[in-house]
PDB file of N, CA and C in Angstrom:
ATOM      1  N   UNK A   1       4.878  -7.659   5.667  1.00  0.00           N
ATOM      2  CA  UNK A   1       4.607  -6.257   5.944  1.00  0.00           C
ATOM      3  C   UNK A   1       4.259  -5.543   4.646  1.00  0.00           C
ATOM      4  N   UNK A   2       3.324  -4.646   5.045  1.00  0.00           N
ATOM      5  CA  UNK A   2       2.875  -3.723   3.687  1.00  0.00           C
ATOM      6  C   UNK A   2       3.952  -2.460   3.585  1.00  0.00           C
ATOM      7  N   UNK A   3       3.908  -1.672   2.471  1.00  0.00           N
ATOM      8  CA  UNK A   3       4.931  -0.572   2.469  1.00  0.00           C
ATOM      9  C   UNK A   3       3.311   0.476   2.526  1.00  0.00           C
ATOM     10  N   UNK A   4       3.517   1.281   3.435  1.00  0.00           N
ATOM     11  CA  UNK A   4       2.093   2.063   3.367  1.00  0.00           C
ATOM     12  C   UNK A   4       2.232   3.511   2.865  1.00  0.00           C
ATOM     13  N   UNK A   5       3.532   3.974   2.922  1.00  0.00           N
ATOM     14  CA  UNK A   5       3.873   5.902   3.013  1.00  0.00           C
ATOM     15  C   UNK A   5       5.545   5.430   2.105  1.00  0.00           C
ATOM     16  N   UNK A   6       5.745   6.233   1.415  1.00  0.00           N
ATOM     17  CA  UNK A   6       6.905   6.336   0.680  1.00  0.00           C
ATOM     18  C   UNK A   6       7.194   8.097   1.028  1.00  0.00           C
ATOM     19  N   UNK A   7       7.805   8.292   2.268  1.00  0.00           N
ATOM     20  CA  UNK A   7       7.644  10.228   2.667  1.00  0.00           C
ATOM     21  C   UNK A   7       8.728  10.670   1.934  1.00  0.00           C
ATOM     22  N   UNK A   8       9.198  11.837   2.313  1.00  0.00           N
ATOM     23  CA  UNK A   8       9.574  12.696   1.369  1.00  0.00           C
ATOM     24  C   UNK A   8      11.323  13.059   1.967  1.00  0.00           C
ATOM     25  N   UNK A   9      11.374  12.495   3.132  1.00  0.00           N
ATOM     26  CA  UNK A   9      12.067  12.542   3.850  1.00  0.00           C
ATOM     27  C   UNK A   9      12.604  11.852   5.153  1.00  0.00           C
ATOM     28  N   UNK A  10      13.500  11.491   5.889  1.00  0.00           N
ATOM     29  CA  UNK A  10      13.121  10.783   7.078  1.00  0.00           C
ATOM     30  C   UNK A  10      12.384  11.750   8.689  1.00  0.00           C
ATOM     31  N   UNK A  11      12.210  12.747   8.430  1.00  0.00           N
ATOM     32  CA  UNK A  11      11.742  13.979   9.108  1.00  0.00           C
ATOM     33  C   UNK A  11      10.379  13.706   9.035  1.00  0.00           C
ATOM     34  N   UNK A  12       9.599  13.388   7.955  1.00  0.00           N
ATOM     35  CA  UNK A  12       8.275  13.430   7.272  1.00  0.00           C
ATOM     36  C   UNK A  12       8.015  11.987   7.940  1.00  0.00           C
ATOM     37  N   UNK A  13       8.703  10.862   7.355  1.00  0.00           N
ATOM     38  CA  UNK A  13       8.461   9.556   7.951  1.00  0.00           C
ATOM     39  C   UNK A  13       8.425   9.572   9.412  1.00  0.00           C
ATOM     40  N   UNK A  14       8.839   9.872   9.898  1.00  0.00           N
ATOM     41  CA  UNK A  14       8.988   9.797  11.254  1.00  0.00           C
ATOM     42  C   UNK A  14       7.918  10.424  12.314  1.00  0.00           C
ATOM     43  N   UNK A  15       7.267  11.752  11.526  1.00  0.00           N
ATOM     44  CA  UNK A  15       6.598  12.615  11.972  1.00  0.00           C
ATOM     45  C   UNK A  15       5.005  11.789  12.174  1.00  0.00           C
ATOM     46  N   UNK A  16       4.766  10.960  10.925  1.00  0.00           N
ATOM     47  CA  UNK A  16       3.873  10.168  10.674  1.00  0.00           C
ATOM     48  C   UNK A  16       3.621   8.859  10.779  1.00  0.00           C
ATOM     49  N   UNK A  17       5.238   8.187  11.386  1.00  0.00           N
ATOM     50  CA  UNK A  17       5.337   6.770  12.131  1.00  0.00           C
ATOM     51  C   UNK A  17       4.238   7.701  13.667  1.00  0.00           C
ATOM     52  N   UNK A  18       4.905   8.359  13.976  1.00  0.00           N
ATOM     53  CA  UNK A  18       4.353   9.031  15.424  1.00  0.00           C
ATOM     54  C   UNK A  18       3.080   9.066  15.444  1.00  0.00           C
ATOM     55  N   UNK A  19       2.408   9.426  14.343  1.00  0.00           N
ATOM     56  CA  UNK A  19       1.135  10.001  14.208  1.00  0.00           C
ATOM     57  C   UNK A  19       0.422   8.909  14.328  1.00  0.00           C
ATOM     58  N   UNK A  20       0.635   7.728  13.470  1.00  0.00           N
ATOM     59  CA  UNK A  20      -0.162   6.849  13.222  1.00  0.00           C
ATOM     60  C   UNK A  20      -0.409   5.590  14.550  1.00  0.00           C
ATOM     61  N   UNK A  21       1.237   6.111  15.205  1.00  0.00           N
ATOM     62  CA  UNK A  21       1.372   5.225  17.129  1.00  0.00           C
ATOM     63  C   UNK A  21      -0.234   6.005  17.580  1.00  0.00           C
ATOM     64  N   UNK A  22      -0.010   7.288  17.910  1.00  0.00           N
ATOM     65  CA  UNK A  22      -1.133   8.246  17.949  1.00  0.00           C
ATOM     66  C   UNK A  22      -2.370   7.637  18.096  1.00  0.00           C
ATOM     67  N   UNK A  23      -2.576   6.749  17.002  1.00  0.00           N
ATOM     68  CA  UNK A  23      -3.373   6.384  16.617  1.00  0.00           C
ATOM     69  C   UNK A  23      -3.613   4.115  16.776  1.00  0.00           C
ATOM     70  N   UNK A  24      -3.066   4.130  17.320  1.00  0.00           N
ATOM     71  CA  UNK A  24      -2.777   2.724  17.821  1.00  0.00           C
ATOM     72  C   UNK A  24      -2.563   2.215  16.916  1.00  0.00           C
ATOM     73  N   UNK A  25      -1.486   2.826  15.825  1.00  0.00           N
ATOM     74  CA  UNK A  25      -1.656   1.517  14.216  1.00  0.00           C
ATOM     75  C   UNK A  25       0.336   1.614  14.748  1.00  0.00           C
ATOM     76  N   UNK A  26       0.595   0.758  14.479  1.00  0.00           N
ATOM     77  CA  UNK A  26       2.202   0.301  14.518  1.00  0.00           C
ATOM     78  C   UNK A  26       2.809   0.454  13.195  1.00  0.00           C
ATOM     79  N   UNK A  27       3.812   0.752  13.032  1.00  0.00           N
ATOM     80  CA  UNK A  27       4.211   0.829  12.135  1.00  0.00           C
ATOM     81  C   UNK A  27       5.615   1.200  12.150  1.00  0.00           C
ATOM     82  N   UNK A  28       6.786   0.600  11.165  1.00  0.00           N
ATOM     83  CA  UNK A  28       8.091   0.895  11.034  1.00  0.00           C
ATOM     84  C   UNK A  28       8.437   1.721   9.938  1.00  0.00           C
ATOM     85  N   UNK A  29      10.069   2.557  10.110  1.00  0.00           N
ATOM     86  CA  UNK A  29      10.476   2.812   8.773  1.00  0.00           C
ATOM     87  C   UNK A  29      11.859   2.345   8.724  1.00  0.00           C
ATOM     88  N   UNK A  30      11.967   2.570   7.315  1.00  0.00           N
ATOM     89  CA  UNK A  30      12.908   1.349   6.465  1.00  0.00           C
ATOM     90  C   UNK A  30      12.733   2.536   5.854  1.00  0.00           C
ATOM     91  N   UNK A  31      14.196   2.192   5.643  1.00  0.00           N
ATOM     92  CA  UNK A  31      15.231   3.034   4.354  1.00  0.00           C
ATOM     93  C   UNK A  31      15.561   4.637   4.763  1.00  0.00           C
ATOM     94  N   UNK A  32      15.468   5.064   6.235  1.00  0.00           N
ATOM     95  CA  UNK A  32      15.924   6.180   6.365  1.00  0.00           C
ATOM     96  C   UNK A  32      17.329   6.363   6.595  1.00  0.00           C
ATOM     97  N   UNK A  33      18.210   5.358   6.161  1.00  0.00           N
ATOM     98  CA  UNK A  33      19.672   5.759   6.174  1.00  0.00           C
ATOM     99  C   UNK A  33      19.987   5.893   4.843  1.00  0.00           C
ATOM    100  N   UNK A  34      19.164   4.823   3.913  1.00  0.00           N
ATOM    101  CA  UNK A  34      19.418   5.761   2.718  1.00  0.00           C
ATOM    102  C   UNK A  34      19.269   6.681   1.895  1.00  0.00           C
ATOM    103  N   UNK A  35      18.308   7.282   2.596  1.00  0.00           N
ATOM    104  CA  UNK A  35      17.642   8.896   2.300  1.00  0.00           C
ATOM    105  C   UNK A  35      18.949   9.661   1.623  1.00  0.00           C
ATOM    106  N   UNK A  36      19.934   9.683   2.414  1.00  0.00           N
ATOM    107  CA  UNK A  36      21.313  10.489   2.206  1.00  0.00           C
ATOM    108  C   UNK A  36      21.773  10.388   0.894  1.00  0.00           C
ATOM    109  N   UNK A  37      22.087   8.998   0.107  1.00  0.00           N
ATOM    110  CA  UNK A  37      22.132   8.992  -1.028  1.00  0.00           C
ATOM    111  C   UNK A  37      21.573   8.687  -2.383  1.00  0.00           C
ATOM    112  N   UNK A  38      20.356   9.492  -2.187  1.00  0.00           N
ATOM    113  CA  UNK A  38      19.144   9.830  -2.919  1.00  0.00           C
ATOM    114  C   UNK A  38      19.772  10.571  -4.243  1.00  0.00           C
ATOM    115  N   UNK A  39      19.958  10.504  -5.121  1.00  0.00           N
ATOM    116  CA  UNK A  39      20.710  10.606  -6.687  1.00  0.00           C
ATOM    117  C   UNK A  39      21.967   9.939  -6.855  1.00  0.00           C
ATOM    118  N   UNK A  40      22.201   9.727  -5.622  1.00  0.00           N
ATOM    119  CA  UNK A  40      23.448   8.823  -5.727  1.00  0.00           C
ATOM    120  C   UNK A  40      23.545   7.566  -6.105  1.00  0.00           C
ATOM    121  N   UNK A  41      23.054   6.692  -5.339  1.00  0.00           N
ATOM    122  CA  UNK A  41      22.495   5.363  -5.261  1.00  0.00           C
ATOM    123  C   UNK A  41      21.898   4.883  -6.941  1.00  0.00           C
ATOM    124  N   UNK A  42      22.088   3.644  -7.258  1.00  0.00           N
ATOM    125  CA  UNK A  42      20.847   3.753  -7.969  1.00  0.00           C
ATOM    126  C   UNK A  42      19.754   2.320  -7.530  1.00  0.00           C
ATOM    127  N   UNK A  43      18.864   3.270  -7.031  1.00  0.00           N
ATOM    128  CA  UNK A  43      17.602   2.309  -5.638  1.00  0.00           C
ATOM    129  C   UNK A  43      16.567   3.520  -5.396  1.00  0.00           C
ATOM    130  N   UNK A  44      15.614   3.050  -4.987  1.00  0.00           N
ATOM    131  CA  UNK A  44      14.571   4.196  -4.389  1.00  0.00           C
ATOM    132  C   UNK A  44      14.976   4.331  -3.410  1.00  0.00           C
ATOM    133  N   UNK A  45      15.456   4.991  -2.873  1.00  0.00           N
ATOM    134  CA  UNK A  45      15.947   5.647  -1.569  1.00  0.00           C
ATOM    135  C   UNK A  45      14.952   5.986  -0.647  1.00  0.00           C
ATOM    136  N   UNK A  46      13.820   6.271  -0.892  1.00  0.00           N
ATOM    137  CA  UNK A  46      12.619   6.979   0.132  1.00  0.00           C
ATOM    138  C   UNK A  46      12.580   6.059   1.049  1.00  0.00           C
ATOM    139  N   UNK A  47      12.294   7.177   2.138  1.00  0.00           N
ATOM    140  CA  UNK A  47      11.887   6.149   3.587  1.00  0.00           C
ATOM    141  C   UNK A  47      10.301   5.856   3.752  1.00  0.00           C
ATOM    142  N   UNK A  48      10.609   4.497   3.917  1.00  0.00           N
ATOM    143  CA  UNK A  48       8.774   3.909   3.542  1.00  0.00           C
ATOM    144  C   UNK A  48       8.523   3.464   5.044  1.00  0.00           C
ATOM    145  N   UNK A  49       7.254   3.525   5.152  1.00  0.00           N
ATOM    146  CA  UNK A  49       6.554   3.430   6.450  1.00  0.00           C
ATOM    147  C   UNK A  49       5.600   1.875   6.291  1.00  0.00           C
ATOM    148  N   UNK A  50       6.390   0.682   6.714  1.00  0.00           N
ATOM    149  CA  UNK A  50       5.827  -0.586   7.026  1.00  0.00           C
ATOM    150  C   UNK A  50       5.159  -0.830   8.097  1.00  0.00           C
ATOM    151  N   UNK A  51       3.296  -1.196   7.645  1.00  0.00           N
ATOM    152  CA  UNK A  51       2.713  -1.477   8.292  1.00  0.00           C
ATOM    153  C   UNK A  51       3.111  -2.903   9.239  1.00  0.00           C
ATOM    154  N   UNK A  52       3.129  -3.003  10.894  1.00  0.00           N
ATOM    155  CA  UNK A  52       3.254  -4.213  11.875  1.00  0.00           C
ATOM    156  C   UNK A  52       2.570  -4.793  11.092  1.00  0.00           C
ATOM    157  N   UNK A  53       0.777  -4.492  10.892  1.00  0.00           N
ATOM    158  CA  UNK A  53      -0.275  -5.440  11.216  1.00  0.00           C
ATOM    159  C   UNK A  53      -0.624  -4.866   9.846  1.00  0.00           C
ATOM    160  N   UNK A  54      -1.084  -5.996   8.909  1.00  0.00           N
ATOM    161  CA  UNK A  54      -1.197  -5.732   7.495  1.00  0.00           C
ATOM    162  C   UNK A  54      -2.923  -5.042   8.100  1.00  0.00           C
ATOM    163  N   UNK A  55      -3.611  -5.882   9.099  1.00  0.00           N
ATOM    164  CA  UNK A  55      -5.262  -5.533   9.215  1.00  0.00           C
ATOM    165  C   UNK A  55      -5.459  -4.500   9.267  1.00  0.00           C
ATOM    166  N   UNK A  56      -4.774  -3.301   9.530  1.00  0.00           N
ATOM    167  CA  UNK A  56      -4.541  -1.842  10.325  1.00  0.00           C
ATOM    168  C   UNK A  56      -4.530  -1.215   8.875  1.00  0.00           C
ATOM    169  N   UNK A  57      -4.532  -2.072   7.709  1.00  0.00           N
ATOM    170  CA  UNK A  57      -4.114  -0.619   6.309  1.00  0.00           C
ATOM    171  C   UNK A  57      -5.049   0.055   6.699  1.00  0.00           C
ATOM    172  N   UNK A  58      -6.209  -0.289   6.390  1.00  0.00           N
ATOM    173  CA  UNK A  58      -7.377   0.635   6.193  1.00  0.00           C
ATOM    174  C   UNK A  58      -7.447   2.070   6.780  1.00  0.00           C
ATOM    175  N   UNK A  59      -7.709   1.722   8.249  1.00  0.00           N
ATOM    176  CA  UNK A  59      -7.281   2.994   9.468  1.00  0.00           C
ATOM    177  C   UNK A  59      -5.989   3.550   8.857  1.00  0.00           C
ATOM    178  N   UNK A  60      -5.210   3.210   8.574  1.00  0.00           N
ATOM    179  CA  UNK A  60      -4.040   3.590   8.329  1.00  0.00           C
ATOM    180  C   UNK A  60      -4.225   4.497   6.965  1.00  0.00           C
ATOM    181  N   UNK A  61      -4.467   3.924   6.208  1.00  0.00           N
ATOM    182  CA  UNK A  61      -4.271   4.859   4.606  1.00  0.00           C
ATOM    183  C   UNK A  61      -5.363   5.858   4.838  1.00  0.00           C
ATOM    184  N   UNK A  62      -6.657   5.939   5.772  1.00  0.00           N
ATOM    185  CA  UNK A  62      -7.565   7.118   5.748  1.00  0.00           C
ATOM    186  C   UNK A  62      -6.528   8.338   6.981  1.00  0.00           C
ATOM    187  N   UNK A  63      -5.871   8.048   7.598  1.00  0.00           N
ATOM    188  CA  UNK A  63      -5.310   9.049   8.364  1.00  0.00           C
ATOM    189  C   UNK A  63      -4.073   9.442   7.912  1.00  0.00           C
ATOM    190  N   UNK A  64      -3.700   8.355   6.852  1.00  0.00           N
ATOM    191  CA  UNK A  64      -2.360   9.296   5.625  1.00  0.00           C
ATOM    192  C   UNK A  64      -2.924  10.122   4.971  1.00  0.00           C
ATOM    193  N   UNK A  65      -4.195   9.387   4.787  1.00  0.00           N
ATOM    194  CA  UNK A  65      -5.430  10.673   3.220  1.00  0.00           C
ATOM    195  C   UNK A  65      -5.836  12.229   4.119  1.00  0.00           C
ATOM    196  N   UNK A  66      -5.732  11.696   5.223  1.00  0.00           N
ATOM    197  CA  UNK A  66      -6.314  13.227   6.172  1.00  0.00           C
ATOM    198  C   UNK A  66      -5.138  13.971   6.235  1.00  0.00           C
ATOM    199  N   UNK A  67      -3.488  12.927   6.188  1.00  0.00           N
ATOM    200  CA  UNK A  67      -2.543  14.235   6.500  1.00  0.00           C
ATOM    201  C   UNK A  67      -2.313  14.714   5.263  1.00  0.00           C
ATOM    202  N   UNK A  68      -2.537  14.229   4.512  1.00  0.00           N
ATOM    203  CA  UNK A  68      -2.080  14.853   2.921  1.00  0.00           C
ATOM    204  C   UNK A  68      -3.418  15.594   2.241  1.00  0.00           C
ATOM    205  N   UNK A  69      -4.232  15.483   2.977  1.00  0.00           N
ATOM    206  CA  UNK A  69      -5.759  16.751   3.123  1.00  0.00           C
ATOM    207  C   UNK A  69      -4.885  18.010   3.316  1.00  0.00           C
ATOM    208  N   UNK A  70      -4.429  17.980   4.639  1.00  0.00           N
ATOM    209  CA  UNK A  70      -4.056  18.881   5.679  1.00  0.00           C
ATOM    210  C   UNK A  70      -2.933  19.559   5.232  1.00  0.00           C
ATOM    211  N   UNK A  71      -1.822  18.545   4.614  1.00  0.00           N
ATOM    212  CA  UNK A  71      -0.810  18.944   4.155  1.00  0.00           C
ATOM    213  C   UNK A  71      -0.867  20.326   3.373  1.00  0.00           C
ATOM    214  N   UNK A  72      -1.450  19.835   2.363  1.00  0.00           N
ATOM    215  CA  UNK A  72      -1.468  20.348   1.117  1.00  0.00           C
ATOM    216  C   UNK A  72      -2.814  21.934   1.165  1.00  0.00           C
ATOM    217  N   UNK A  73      -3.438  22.143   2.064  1.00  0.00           N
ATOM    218  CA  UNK A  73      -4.756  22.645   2.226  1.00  0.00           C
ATOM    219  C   UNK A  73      -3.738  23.981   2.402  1.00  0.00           C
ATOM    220  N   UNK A  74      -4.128  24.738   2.321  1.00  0.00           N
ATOM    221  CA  UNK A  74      -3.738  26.188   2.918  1.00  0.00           C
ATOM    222  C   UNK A  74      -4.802  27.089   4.111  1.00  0.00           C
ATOM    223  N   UNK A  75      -5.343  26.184   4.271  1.00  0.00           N
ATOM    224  CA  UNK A  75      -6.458  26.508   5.841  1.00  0.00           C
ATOM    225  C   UNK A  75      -6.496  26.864   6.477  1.00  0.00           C
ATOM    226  N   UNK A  76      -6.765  27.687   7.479  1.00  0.00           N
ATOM    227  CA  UNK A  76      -6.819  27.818   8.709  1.00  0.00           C
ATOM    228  C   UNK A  76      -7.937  26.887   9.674  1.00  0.00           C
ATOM    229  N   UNK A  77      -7.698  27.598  11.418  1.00  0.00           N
ATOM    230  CA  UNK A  77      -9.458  26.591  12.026  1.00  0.00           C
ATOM    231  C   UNK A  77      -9.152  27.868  13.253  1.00  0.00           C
ATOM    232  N   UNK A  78      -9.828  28.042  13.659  1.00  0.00           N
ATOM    233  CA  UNK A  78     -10.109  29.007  14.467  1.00  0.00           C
ATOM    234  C   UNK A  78     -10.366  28.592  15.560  1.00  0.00           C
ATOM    235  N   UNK A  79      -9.611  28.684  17.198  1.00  0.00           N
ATOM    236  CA  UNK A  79      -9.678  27.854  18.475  1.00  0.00           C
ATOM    237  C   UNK A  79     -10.779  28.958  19.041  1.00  0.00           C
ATOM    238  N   UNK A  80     -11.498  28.090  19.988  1.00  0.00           N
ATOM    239  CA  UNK A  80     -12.496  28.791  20.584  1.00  0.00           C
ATOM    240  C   UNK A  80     -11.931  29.890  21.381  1.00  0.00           C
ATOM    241  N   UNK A  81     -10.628  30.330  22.077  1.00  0.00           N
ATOM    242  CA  UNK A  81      -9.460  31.352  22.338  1.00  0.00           C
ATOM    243  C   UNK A  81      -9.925  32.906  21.249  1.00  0.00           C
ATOM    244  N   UNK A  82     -10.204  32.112  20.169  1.00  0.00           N
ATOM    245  CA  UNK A  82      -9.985  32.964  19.046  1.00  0.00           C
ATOM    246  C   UNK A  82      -8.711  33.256  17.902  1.00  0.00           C
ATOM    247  N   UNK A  83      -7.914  32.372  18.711  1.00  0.00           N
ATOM    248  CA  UNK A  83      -6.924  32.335  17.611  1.00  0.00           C
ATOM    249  C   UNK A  83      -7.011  31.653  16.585  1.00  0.00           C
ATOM    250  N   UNK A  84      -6.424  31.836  15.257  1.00  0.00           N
ATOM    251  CA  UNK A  84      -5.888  31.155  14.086  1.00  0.00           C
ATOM    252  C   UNK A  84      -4.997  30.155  14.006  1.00  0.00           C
ATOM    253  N   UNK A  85      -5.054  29.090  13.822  1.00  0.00           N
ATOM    254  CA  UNK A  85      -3.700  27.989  13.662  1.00  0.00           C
ATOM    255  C   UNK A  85      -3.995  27.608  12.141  1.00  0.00           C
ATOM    256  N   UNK A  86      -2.732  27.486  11.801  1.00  0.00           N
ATOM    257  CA  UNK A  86      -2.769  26.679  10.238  1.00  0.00           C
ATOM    258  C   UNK A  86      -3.314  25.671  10.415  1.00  0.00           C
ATOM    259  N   UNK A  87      -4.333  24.146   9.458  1.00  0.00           N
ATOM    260  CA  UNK A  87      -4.851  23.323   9.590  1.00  0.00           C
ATOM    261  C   UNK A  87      -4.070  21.814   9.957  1.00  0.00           C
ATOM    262  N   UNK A  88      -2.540  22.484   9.656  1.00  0.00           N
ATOM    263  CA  UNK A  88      -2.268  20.597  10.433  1.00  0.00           C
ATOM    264  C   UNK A  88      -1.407  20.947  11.556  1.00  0.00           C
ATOM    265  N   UNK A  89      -2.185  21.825  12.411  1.00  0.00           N
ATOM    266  CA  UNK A  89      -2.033  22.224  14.041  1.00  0.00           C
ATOM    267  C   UNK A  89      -2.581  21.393  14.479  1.00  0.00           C
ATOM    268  N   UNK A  90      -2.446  20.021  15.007  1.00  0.00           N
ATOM    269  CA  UNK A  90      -3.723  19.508  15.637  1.00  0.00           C
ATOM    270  C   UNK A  90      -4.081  20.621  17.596  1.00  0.00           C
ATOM    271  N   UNK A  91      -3.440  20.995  17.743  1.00  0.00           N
ATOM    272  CA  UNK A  91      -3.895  21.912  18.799  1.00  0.00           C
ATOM    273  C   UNK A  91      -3.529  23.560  18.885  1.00  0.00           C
ATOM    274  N   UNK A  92      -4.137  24.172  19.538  1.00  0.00           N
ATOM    275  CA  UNK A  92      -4.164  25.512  19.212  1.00  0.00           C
ATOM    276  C   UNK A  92      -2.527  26.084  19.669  1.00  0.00           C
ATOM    277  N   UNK A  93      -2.034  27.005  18.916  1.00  0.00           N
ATOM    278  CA  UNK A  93      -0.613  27.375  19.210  1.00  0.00           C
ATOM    279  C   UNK A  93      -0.855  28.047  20.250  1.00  0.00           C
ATOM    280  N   UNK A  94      -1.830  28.863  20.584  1.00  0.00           N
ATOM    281  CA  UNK A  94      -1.811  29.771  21.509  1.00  0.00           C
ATOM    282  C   UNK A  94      -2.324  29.461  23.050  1.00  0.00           C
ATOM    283  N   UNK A  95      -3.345  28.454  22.659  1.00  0.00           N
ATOM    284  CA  UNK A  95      -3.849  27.887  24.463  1.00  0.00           C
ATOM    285  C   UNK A  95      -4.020  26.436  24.389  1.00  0.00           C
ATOM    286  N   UNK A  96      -2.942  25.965  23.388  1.00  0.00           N
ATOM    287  CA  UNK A  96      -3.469  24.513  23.890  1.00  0.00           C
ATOM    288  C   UNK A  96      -4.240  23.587  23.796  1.00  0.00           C
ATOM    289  N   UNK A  97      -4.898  23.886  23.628  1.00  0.00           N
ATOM    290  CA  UNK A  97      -6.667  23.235  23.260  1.00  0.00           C
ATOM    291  C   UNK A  97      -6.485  22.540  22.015  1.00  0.00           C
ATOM    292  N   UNK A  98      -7.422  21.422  21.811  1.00  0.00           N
ATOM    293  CA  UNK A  98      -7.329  20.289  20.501  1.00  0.00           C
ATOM    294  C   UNK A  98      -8.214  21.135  19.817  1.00  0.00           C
ATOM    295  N   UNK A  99      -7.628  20.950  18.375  1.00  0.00           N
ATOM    296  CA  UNK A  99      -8.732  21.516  17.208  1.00  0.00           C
ATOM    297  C   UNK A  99     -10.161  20.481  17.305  1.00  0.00           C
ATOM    298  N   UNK A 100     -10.929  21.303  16.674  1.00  0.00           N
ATOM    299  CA  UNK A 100     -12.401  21.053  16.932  1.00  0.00           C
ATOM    300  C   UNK A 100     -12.307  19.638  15.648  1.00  0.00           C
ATOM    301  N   UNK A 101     -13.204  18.662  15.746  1.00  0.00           N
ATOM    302  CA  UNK A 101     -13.627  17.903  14.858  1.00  0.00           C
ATOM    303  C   UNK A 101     -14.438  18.299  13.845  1.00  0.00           C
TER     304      UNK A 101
END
């Protein structure tokens, strides 16, 4: 297994194990019990996101590169509704609707 995401949290890992199912890529995490003793320990503690299928990095590391686009962006996208959602809304807060491609 590859280690693909080292997140920031097990909240974060988890959010993005989901994302990437989402996305038909499999994937586990490891090391979210030791998140807790993160200065404590002495180990990298981060919860890392192991790829099932090593073939899947590819797909995989371009839709980590899009959430850490998204992450980090301070954006908005505008739903055809007319509302505003921040950019890693993937659907509109207000009606539902998938953000535009």
């Amino acid at each position: 297994m590859h280690t693909l995401y080292a997140a920031a949290n097990p909240l974060e890992a988890e959010i993005l194990r989901a994302y990437l199912a989402e996305h038909g890529i499999r994937a586990q995490l490891l090391g979210a019990g030791l998140w807790s003793g993160l200065g404590e320990l002495p180990a990298d503690n981060w919860p890392r996101l192991m790829l099932d299928d090593d073939s899947q990095l590819a797909p995989a590391r371009e839709l980590l590169r899009r959430y850490e686009h998204r992450r980090h962006a301070g954006a908005s996208w505008v739903c055809a509704c007319g509302e505003r959602s921040p950019v890693h809304f993937e659907i509109c807060w207000s009606c539902g609707h998938e953000r535009p491609a």
